[in-house]
Protein backbone atom coordinates (compact mmCIF):
# COMPACT_ATOMS: atom_id res chain seq x y z
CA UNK A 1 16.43 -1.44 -15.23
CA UNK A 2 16.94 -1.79 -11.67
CA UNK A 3 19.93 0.21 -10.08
CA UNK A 4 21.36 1.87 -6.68
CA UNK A 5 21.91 5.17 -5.90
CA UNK A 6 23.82 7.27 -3.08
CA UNK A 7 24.02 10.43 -2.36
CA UNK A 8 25.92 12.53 -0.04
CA UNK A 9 24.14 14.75 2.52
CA UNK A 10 24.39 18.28 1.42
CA UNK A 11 23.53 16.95 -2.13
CA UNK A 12 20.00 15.91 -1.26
CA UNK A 13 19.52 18.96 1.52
CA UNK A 14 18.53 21.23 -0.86
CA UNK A 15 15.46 19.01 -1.12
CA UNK A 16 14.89 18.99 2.37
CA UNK A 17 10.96 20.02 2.78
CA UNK A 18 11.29 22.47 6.03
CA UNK A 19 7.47 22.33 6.79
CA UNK A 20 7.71 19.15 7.99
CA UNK A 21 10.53 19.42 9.90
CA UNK A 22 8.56 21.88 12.10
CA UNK A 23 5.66 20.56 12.21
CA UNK A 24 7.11 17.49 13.84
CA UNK A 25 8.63 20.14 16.36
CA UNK A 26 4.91 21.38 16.75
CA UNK A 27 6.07 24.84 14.90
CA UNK A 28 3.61 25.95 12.24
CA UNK A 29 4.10 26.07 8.55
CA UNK A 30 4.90 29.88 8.61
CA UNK A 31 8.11 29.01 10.68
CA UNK A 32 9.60 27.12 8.08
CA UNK A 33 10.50 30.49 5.92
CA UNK A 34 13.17 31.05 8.21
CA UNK A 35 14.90 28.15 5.49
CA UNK A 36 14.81 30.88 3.26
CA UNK A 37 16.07 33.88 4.75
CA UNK A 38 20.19 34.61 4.94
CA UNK A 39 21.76 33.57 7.88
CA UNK A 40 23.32 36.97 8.93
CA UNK A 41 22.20 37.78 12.30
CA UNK A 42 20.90 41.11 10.63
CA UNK A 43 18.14 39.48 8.55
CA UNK A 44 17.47 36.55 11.00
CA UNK A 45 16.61 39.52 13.45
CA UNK A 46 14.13 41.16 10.93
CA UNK A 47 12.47 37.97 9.85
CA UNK A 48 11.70 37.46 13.80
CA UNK A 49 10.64 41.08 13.91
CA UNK A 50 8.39 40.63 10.45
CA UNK A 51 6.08 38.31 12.87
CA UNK A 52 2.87 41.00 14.22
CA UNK A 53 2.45 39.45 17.81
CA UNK A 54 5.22 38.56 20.54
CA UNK A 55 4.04 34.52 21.27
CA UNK A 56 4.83 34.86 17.23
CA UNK A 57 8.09 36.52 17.73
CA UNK A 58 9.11 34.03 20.63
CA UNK A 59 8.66 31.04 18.35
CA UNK A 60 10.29 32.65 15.42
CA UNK A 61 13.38 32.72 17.60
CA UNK A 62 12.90 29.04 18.47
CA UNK A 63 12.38 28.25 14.85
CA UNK A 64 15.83 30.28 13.51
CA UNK A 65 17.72 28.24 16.78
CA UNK A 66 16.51 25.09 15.39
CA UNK A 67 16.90 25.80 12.01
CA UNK A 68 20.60 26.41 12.79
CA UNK A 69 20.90 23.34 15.03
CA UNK A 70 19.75 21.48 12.02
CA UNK A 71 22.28 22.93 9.65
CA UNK A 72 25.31 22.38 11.55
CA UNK A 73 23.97 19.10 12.22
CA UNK A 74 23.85 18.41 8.90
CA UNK A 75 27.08 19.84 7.53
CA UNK A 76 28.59 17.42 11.07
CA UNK A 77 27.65 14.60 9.13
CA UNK A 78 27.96 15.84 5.54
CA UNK A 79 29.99 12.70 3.97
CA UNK A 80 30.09 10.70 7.13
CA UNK A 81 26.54 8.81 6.80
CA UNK A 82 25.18 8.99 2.78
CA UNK A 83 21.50 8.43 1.70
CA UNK A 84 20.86 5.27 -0.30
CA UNK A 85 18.09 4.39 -3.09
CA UNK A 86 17.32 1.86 -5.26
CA UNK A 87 14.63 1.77 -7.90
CA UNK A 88 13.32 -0.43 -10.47
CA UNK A 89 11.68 0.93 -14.18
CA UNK A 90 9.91 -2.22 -15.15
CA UNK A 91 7.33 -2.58 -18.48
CA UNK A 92 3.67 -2.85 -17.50
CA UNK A 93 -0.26 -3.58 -17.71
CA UNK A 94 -2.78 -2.57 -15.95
CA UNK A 95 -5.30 -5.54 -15.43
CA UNK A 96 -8.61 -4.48 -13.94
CA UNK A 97 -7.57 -3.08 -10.63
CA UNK A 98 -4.27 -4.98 -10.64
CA UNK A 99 -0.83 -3.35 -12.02
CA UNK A 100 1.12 -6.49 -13.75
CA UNK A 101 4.35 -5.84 -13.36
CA UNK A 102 6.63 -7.66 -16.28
CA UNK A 103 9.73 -8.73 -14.53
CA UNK A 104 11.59 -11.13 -17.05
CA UNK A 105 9.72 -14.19 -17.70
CA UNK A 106 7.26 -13.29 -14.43
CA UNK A 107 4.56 -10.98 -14.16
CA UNK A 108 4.32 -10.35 -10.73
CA UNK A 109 0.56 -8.30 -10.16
CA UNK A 110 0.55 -5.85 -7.38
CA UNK A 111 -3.35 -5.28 -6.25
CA UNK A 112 -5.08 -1.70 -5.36
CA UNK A 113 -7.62 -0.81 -4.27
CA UNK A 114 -10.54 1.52 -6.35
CA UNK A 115 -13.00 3.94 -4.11
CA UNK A 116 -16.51 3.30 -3.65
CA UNK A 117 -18.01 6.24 -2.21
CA UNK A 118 -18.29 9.90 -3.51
CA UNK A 119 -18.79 12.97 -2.61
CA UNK A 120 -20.33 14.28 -5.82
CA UNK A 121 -21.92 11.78 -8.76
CA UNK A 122 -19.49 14.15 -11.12
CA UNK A 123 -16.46 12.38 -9.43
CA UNK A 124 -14.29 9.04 -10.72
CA UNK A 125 -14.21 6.17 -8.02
CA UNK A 126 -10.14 6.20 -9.14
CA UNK A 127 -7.60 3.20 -8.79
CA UNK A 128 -3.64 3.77 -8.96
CA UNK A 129 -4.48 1.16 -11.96
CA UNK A 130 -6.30 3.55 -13.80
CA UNK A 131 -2.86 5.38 -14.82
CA UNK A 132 -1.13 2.55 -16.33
CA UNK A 133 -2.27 1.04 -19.70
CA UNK A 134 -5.03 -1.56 -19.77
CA UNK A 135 -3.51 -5.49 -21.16
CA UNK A 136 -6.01 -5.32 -23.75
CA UNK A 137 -4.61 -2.33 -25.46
CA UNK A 138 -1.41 -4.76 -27.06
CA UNK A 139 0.97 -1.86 -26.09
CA UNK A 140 2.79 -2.08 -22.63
CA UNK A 141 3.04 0.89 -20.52
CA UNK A 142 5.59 1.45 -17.55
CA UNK A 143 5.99 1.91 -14.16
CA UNK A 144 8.56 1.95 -11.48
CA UNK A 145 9.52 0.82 -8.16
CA UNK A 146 11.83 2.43 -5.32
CA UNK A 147 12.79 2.55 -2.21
CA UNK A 148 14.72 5.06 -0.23
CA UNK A 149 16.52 4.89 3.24
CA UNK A 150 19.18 7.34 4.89
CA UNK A 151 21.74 6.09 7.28
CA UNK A 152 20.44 3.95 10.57
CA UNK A 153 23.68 5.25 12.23
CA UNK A 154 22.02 8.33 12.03
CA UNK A 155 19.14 7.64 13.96
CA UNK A 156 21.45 6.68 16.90
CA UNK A 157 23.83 9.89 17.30
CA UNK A 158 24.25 11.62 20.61
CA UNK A 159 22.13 8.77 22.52
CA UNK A 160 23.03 11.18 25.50
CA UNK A 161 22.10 14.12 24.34
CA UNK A 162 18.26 14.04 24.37
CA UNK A 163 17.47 17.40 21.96
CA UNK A 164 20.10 16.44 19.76
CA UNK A 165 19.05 12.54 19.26
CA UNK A 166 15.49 13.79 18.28
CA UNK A 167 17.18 16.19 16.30
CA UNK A 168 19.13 13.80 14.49
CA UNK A 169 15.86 11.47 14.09
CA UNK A 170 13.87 14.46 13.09
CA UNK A 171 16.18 15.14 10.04
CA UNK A 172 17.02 11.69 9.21
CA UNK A 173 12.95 10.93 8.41
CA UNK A 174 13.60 14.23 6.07
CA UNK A 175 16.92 13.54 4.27
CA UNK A 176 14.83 10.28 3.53
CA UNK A 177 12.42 11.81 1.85
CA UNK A 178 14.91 14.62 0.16
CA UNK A 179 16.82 11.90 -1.38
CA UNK A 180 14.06 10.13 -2.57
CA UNK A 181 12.89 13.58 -4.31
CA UNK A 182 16.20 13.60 -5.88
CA UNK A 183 16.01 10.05 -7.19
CA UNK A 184 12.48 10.72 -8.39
CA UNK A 185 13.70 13.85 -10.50
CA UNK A 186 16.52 12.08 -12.05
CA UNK A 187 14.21 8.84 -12.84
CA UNK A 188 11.75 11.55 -14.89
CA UNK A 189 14.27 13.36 -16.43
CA UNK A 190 17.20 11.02 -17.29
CA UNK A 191 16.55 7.01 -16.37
CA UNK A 192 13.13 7.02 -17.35
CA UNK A 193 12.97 9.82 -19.08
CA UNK A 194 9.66 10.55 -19.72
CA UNK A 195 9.54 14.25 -18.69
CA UNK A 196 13.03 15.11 -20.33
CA UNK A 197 12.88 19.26 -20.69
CA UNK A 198 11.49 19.40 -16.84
CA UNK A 199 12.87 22.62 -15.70
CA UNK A 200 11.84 23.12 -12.27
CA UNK A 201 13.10 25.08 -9.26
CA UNK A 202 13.08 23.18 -6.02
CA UNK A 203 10.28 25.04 -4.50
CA UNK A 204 8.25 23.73 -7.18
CA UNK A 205 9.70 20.17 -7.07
CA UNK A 206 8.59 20.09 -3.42
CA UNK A 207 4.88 21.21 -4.34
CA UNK A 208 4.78 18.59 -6.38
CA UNK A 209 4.34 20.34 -9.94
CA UNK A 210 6.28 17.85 -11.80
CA UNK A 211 4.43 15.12 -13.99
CA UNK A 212 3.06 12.14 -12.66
CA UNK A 213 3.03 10.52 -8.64
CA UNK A 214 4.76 8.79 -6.20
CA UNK A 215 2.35 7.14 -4.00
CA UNK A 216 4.23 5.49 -1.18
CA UNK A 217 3.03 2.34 0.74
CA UNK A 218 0.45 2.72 3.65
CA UNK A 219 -0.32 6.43 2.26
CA UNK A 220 -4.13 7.15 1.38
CA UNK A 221 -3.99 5.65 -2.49
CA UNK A 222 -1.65 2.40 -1.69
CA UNK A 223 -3.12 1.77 2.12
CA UNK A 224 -2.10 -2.15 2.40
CA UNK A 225 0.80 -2.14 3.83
CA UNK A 226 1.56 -5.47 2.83
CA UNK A 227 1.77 -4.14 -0.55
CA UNK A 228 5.33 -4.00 0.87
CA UNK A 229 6.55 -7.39 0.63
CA UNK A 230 5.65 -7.49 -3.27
CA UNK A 231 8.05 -4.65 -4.00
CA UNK A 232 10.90 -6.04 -1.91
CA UNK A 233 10.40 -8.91 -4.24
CA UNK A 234 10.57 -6.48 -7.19
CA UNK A 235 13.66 -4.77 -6.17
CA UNK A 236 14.93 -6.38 -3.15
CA UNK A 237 15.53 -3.49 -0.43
CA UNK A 238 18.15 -5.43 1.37
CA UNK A 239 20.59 -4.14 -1.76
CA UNK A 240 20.75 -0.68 0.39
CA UNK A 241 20.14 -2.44 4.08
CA UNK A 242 16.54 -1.88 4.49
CA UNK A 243 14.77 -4.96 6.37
CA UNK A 244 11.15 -5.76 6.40
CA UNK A 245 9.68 -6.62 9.83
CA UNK A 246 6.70 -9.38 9.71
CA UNK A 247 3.55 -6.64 9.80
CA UNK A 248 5.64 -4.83 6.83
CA UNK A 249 7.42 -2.06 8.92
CA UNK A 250 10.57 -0.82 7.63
CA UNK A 251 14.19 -1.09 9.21
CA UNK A 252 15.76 1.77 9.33
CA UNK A 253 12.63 3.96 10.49
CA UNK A 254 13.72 6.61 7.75
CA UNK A 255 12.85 4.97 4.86
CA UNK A 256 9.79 4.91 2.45
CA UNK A 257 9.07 2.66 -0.70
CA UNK A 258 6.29 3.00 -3.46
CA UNK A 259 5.42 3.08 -6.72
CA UNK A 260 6.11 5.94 -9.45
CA UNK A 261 3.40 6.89 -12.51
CA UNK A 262 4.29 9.11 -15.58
CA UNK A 263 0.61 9.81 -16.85
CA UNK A 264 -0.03 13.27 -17.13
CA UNK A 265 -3.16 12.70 -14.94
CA UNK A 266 -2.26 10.94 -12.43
CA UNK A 267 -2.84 12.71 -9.04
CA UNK A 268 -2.44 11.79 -5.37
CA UNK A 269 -6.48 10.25 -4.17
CA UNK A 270 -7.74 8.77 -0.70
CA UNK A 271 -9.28 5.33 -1.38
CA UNK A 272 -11.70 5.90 1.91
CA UNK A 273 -13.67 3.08 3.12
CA UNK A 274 -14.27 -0.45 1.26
CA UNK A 275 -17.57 -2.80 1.40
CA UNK A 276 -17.29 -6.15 1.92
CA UNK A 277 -17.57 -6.96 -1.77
CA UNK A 278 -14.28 -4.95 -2.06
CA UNK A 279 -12.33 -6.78 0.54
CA UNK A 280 -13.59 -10.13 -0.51
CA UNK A 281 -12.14 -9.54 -4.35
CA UNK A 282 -9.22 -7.81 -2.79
CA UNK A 283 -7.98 -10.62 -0.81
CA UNK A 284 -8.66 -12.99 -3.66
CA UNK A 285 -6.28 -10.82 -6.21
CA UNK A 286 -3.76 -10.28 -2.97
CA UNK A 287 -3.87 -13.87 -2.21
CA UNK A 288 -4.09 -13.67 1.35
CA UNK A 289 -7.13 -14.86 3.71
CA UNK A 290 -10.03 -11.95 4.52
CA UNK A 291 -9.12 -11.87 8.25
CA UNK A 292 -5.09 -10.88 7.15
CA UNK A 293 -7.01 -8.38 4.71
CA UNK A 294 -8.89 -6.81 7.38
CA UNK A 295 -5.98 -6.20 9.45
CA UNK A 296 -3.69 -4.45 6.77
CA UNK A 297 -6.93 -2.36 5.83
CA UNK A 298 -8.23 -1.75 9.36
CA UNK A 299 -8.53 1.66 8.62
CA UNK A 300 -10.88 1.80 5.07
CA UNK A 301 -13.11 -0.91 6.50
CA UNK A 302 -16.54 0.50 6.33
């Protein structure tokens, strides 16, 4: 199953993770409550006062005026400029540290990468591979594929307004994200299906208390950001206008594409650095030469 999705703005703003947004306005994680208070002036005005120092107090008030910046901001272009996804649900193997992906008559493998070094003996070296279902078992597992992007338009409002162009850029990296939190809920409880009676609230959707993960390319567990290019071939992101750039940077800037697991253990892991041994066998199963290795894994090379 492969199919698109699109969502409106204040659909997916409920999903909006306000910590975030603030920290990439330099405002601590504290700040972001101010999403849940009711916007009456009289409870704004005791949320600011519920702060013990005045440096907290002053940035309080910044927080509430950017918090309803961001609001109208959205509701301006509620309907105008929608939030597209696309995701695949494809059967499965796990091969070593390879994921074999069954598309049709292909099985196209996407590589990972396991961790060598521990902090404790007691702990696993893991690999995303780990959570899908070994070949050898005779039963195929599954796994699935997406990719999110919200509107480039977007990105480019008020190109003469300087506060409200980053605002607009801040929020657009965060409805991406929202709507891919959507799409993710729907794909466990309805298209996939595998976690069917998930009854969440939001708050607990956004901590991340549902079953399974959703590593995304270039994060700590899927690092090679080439990884990119094999699931553009999977589910071709030019369906919702996403472009891949040659080092395997996405176009729009607010987008994000990875891989979803349903095992009950599977949890979020930093691969760390690799040994030579590693990269060698890595660039073997990725196909590519050790020097274009290197430079996708820059950062876990010991």
């Amino acid at each position: 199953m492969i199919k698109t999705l699109s969502f409106r703005t204040h659909k997916i703003a409920e999903y909006i993770s306000w910590t975030y947004f603030f920290h990439a306005w330099g405002l601590p994680a504290k700040f972001a409550t101010i999403a849940n208070v009711h916007d009456c002036q009289a409870c704004i005005s005791s949320w600011i006062e519920s702060f013990n120092t005045s440096e907290d107090r002053l940035k309080a008030k910044e927080a509430a005026n950017l918090y309803k910046d961001a609001v109208e901001t959205l509701n301006e272009v509620d309907g105008k400029l929608d939030y597209k996804g696309r995701f695949g649900i494809f059967e499965a193997n796990s091969n070593g540290d390879d994921i074999w992906v069954y598309r049709e008559k292909d099985i196209v493998s996407i590589p990972c990468l396991r961790q060598q070094y521990r902090l404790s003996t007691n702990e696993e070296c893991l690999c995303l591979a780990d959570f899908i279902m070994p070949s050898e078992m005779g039963k195929r597992d599954k796994i699935a594929v997406f990719v999110s992007s919200n509107a480039k338009e977007m990105e480019g409002l008020y190109p003469s307004d300087n506060y409200k162009h980053l605002l607009c850029q801040t929020l657009s990296d965060r409805l991406a994200e929202a709507g891919t939190e959507l799409m993710h809920t729907l794909i466990r409880r309805n298209y996939w299906g595998y976690a069917p009676k998930e009854n969440l609230s939001t708050s607990d959707i956004l901590r991340g208390k549902y079953q399974g993960i959703r590593p995304a390319v270039g994060y700590p567990s899927l690092p090679d950001q080439s990884v990119i290019f094999i699931l553009d071939k999977l589910i071709d992101f030019s369906k919702i206008g996403v472009t891949i750039t040659e080092t395997g940077a996405m176009n729009p800037h607010a987008s994000t594409c990875g891989l979803i697991f349903a095992h009950p253990q599977a949890r979020y892991f930093n691969v760390g650095p690799i040994g030579k041994d590693q990269l060698s066998d890595y660039s073997f199963r990725r196909n590519i030469s050790i020097e274009q290795a290197k430079d996708f894994l820059s950062a876990n090379i010991v």
